[in-house]
Protein backbone atom coordinates (compact mmCIF):
# COMPACT_ATOMS: atom_id res chain seq x y z
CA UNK A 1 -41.89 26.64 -28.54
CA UNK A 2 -42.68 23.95 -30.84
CA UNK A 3 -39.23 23.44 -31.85
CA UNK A 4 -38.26 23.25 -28.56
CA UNK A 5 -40.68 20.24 -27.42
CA UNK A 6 -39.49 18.17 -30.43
CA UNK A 7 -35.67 18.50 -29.42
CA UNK A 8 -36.95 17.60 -26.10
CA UNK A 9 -38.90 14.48 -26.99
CA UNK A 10 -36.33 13.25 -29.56
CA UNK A 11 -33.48 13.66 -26.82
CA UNK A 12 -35.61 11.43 -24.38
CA UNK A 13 -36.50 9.06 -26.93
CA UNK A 14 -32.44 9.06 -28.20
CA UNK A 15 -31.38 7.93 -24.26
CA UNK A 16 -30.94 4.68 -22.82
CA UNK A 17 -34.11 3.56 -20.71
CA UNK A 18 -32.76 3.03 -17.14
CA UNK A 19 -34.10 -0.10 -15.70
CA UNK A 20 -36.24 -0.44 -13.35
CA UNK A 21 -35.36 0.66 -9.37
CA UNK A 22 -31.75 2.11 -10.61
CA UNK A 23 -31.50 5.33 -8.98
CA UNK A 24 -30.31 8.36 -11.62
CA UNK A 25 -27.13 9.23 -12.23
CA UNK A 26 -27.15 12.74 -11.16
CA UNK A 27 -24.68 13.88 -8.59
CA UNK A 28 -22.74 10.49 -8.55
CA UNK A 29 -19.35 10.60 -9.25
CA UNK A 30 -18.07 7.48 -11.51
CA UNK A 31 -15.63 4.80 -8.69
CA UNK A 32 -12.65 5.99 -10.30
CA UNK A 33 -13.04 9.77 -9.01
CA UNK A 34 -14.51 9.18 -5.50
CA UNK A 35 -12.35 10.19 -2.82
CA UNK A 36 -10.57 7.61 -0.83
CA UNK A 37 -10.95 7.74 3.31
CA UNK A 38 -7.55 8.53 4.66
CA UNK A 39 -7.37 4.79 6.48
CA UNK A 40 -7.69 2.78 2.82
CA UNK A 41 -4.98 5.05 1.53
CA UNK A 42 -2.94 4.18 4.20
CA UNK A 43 -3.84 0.50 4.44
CA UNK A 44 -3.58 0.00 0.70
CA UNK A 45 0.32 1.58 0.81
CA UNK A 46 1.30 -0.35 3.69
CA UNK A 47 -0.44 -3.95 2.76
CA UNK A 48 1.71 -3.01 -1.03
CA UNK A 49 4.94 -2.52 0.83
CA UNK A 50 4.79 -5.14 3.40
CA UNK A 51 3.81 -8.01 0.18
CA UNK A 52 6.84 -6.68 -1.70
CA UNK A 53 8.78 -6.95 1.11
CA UNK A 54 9.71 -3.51 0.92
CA UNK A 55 8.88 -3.55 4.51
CA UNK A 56 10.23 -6.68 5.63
CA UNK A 57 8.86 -8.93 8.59
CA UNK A 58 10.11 -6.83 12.58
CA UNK A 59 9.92 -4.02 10.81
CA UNK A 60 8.16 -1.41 13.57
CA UNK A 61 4.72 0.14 12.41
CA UNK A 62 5.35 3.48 14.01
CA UNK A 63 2.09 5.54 14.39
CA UNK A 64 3.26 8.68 15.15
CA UNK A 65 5.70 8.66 11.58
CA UNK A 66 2.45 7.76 9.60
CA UNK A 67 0.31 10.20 11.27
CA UNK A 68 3.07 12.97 9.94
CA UNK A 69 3.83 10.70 6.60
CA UNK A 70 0.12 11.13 5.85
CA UNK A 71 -1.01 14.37 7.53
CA UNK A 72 -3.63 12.84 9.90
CA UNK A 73 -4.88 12.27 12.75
CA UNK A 74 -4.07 8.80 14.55
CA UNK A 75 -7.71 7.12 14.20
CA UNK A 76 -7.20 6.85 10.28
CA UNK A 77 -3.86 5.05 11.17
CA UNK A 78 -4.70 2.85 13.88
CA UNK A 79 -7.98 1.73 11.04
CA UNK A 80 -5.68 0.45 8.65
CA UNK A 81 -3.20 -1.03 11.18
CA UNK A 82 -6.15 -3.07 12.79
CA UNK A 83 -7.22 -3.96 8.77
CA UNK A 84 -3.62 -5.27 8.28
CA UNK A 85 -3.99 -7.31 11.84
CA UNK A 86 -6.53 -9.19 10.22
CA UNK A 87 -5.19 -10.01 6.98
CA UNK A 88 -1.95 -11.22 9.40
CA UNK A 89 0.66 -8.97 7.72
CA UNK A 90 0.99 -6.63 11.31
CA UNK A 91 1.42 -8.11 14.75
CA UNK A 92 0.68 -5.90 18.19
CA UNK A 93 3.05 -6.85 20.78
CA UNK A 94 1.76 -5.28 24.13
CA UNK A 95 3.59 -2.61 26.10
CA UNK A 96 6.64 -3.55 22.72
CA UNK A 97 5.07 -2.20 19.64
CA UNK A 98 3.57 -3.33 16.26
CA UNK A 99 5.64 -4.57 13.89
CA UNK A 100 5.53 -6.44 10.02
CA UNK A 101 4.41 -9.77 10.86
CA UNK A 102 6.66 -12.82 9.83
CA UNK A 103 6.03 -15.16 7.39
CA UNK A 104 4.05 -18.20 8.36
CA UNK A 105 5.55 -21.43 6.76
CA UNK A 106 2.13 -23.49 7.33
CA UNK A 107 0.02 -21.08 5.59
CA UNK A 108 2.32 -20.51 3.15
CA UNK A 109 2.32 -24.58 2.04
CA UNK A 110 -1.02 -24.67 2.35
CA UNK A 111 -1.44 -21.82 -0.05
CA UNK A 112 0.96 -23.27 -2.48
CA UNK A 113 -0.93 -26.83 -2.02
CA UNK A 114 -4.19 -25.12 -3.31
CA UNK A 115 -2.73 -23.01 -5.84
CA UNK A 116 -1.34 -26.27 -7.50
CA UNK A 117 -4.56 -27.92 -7.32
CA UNK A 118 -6.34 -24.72 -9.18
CA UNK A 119 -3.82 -24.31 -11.53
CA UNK A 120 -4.29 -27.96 -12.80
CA UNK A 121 -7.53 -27.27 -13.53
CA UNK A 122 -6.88 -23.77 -15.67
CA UNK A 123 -3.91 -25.74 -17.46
CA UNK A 124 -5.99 -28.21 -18.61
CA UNK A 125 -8.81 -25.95 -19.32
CA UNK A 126 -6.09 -24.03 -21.59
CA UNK A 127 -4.75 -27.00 -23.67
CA UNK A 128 -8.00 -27.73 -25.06
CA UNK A 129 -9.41 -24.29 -25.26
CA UNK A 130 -6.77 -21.47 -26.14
CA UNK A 131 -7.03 -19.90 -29.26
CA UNK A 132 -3.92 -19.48 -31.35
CA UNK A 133 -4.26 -15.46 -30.25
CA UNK A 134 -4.11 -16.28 -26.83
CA UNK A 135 -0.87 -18.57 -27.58
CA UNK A 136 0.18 -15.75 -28.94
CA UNK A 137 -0.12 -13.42 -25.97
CA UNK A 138 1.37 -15.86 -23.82
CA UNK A 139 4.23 -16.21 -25.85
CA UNK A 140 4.57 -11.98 -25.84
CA UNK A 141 4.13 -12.30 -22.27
CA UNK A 142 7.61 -14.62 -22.27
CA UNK A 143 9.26 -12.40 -24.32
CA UNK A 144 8.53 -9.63 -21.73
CA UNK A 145 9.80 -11.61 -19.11
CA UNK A 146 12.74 -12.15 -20.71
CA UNK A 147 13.62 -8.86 -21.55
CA UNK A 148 12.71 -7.53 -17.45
CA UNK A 149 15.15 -10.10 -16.73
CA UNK A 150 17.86 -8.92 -18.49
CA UNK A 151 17.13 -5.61 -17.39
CA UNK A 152 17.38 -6.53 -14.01
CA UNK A 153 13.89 -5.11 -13.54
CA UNK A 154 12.28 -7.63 -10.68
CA UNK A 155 8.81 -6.25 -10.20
CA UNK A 156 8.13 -5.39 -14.17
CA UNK A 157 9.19 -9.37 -14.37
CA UNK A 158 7.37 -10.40 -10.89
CA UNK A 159 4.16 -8.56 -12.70
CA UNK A 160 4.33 -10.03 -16.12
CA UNK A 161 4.32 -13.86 -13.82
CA UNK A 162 1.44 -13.23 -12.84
CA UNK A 163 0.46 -12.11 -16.32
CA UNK A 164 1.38 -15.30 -17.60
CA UNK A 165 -0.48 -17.02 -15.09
CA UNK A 166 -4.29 -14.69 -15.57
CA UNK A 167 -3.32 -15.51 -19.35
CA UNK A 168 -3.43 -19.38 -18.98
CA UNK A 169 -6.68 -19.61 -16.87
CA UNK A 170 -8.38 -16.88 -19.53
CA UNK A 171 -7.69 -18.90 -22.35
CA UNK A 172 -8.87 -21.92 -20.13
CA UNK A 173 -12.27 -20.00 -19.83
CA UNK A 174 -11.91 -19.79 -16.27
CA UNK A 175 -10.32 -16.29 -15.12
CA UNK A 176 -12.36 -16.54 -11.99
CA UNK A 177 -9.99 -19.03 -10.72
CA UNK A 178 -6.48 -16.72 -10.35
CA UNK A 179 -8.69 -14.40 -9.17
CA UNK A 180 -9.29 -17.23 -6.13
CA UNK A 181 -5.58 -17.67 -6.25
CA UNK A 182 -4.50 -13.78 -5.80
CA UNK A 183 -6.99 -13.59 -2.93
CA UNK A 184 -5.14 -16.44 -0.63
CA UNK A 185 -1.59 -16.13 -1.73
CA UNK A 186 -0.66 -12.66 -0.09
CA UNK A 187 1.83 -14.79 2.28
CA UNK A 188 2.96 -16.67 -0.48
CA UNK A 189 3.70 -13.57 -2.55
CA UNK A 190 5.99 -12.23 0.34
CA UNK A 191 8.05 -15.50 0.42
CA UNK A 192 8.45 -15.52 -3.52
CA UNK A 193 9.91 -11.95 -3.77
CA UNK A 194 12.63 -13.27 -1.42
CA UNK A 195 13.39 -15.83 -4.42
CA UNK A 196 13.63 -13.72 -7.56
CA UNK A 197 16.84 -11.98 -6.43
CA UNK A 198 18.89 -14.82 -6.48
CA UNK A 199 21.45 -15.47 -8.97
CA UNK A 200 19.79 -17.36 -12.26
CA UNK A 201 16.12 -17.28 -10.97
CA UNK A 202 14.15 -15.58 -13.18
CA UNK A 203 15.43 -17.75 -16.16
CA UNK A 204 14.38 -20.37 -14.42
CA UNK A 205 11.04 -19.42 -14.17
CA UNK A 206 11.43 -18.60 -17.62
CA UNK A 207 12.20 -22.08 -19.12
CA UNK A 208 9.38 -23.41 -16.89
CA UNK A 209 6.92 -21.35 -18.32
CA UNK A 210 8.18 -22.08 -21.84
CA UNK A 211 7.89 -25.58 -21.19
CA UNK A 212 4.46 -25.49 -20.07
CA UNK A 213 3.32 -22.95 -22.86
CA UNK A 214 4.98 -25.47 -25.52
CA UNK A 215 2.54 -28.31 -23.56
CA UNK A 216 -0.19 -26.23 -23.99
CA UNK A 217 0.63 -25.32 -27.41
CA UNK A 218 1.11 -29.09 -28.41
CA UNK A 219 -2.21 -29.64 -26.42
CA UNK A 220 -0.25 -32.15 -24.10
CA UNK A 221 -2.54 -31.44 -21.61
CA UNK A 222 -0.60 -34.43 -19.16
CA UNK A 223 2.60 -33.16 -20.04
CA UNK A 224 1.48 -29.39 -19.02
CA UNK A 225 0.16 -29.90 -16.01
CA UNK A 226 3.02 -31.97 -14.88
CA UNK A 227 5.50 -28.51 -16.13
CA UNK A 228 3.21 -26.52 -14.37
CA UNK A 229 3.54 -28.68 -11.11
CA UNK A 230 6.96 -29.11 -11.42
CA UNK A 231 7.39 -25.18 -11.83
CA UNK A 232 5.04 -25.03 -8.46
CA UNK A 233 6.78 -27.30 -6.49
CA UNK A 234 10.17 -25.44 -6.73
CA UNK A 235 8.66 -23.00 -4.44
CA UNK A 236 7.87 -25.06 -1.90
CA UNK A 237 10.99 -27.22 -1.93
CA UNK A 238 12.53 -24.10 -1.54
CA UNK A 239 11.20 -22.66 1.38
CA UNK A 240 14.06 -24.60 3.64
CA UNK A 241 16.77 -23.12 1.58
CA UNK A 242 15.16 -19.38 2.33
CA UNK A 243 14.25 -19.83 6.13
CA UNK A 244 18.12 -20.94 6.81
CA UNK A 245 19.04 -17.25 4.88
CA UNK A 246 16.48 -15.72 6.83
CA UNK A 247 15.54 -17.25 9.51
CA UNK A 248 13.61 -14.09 11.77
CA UNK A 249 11.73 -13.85 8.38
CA UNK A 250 9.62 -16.56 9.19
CA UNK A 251 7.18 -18.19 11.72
CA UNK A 252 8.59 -21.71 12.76
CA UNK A 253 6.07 -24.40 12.59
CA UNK A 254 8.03 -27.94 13.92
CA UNK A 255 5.39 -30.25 11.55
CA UNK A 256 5.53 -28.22 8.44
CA UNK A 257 9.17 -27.75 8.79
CA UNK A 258 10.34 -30.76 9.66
CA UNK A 259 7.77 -31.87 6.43
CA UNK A 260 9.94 -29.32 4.32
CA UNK A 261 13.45 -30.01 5.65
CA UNK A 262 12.73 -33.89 4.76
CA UNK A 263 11.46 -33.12 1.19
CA UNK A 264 14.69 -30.83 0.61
C-alpha cells in the first residue's frame, strides 16, 4: 500500500500543473481528430475548387448532385452554399439556379492595391532582417519552382509562390502580414490561376522573384521593393489581356476597366 501512494504522489508531482480555470483534458479529442459537420466538408471542397478554378465562374451549383456526391441530406448543402454566398464565390439567381460567381475586376484591383502596399513593408522588413538561413530557404524555394515548372506541375509551382512569399515576410519578422494577405486575396487567387497556364509564365515569375531575392540578399532594400512591385503590377496590367480571353469570367465594372484598359 505504501508503495503504491509513493508512485502515486511522484506521478502527480512528475505532471505539468494545469493553470488555473483550464478545464482537464479528459474526454477531449485533440482539433486534428474531431469530426467535421457535413456542411464544412462540403464548403471547404467547393470554396478549394471554385479558387483553383477547377470550377470555373457559370458553373451550376446543383444541390441535388451534392446531396448524392456527399451522402446527405440537403440542409448540410444549402449551409455551405449560403457560406460560399457570403464569401462571393456562389451567386443565387431566382427561379434560374446558383451558379460559380464571376470574377469581380474592382475587388480584384483593390486586393492587388493592398497586397502591394503590405508586401512593401515585409520586403523591407526582410532586407534588413533575414538571416543567411532564411536566404537560404528562399533560394531552395526558387529552385523548387523551377523544377515544378519544368515539370509542368502548376499547383506544386502555384504553392511554392506563395511559399516564397510566407518566406519573405518571416524573415522580415512579420508573418502575420501574408496571413492578412491570404485572407483578402481569394478573388485574386482565382484570376492568377487563369495566368500560370500561359506559354512562358512561370519563368517569369521566376526571374522576378530572383531579382527581388538578389535585392534582398544585397540588402537593396529600394531596389527590392521596386522588383517586388514591378513583379505585382504585372498582374494587374494584365487583367485586360485575360478579361478579352474570357470575358463571361468576369464582372464588368466601366471605372475600373476603363482604369485597366488605359494602363494596358
Amino acid at each position: 500500500m505504501k508503495d503504491t501512494t509513493q508512485a502515486a504522489s511522484a506521478a502527480s508531482k512528475s505532471r505539468k500543473p494545469r493553470a488555473r480555470n483550464t478545464p482537464p483534458d479528459a474526454g477531449r479529442l485533440p482539433l486534428m481528430q474531431r469530426p467535421q459537420k457535413n456542411s464544412d466538408i462540403i464548403y471547404r471542397d467547393l470554396h478549394r475548387a471554385i479558387v483553383t478554378m477547377e470550377l470555373v465562374p457559370g458553373t451550376p451549383i446543383v444541390e441535388r448532385d451534392l446531396t448524392a456526391q456527399y451522402g446527405v441530406s440537403r440542409t448540410p448543402v444549402r449551409e455551405a452554399v449560403l457560406r460560399l454566398v457570403e464569401d462571393r464565390l456562389v451567386d443565387v439567381a431566382p427561379k434560374s439556379g446558383t451558379y460559380v460567381a464571376r470574377i469581380p475586376l474592382a475587388v480584384v484591383r483593390e486586393a492587388l492595391v493592398a497586397r502591394k502596399a503590405l508586401e512593401e513593408v515585409t520586403v523591407r522588413a526582410a532586407t534588413e532582417h533575414a538571416s543567411e538561413s532564411q536566404i537560404m530557404q528562399l533560394r531552395a524555394i526558387i529552385q523548387r519552382q523551377q523544377e515544378m515548372a519544368a515539370a509542368g506541375d502548376e499547383q506544386a509551382f502555384h504553392l511554392a509562390d506563395e511559399d516564397f512569399h510566407a518566406h519573405i515576410a518571416a524573415a522580415g519578422r512579420y508573418p502575420g502580414i501574408w496571413e492578412m494577405i491570404m485572407q483578402m486575396r481569394v478573388q485574386v487567387e482565382r484570376y492568377r490561376r487563369l495566368t500560370l497556364p500561359q506559354p512562358g509564365r512561370m519563368g517569369l515569375v521566376i526571374e522576378e522573384h530572383s531579382a527581388v531575392l538578389d535585392a534582398i540578399d544585397r540588402r537593396d532594400a529600394d531596389t527590392a521593393v521596386g522588383r517586388m512591385n514591378e513583379h505585382l503590377d504585372k498582374l494587374q496590367l494584365d487583367i485586360s489581356i485575360f478579361r478579352d480571353l474570357w470575358p463571361d469570367y468576369f464582372i464588368y465594372d466601366p471605372v475600373v476597366d476603363a482604369g485597366l484598359v488605359a494602363k494596358a
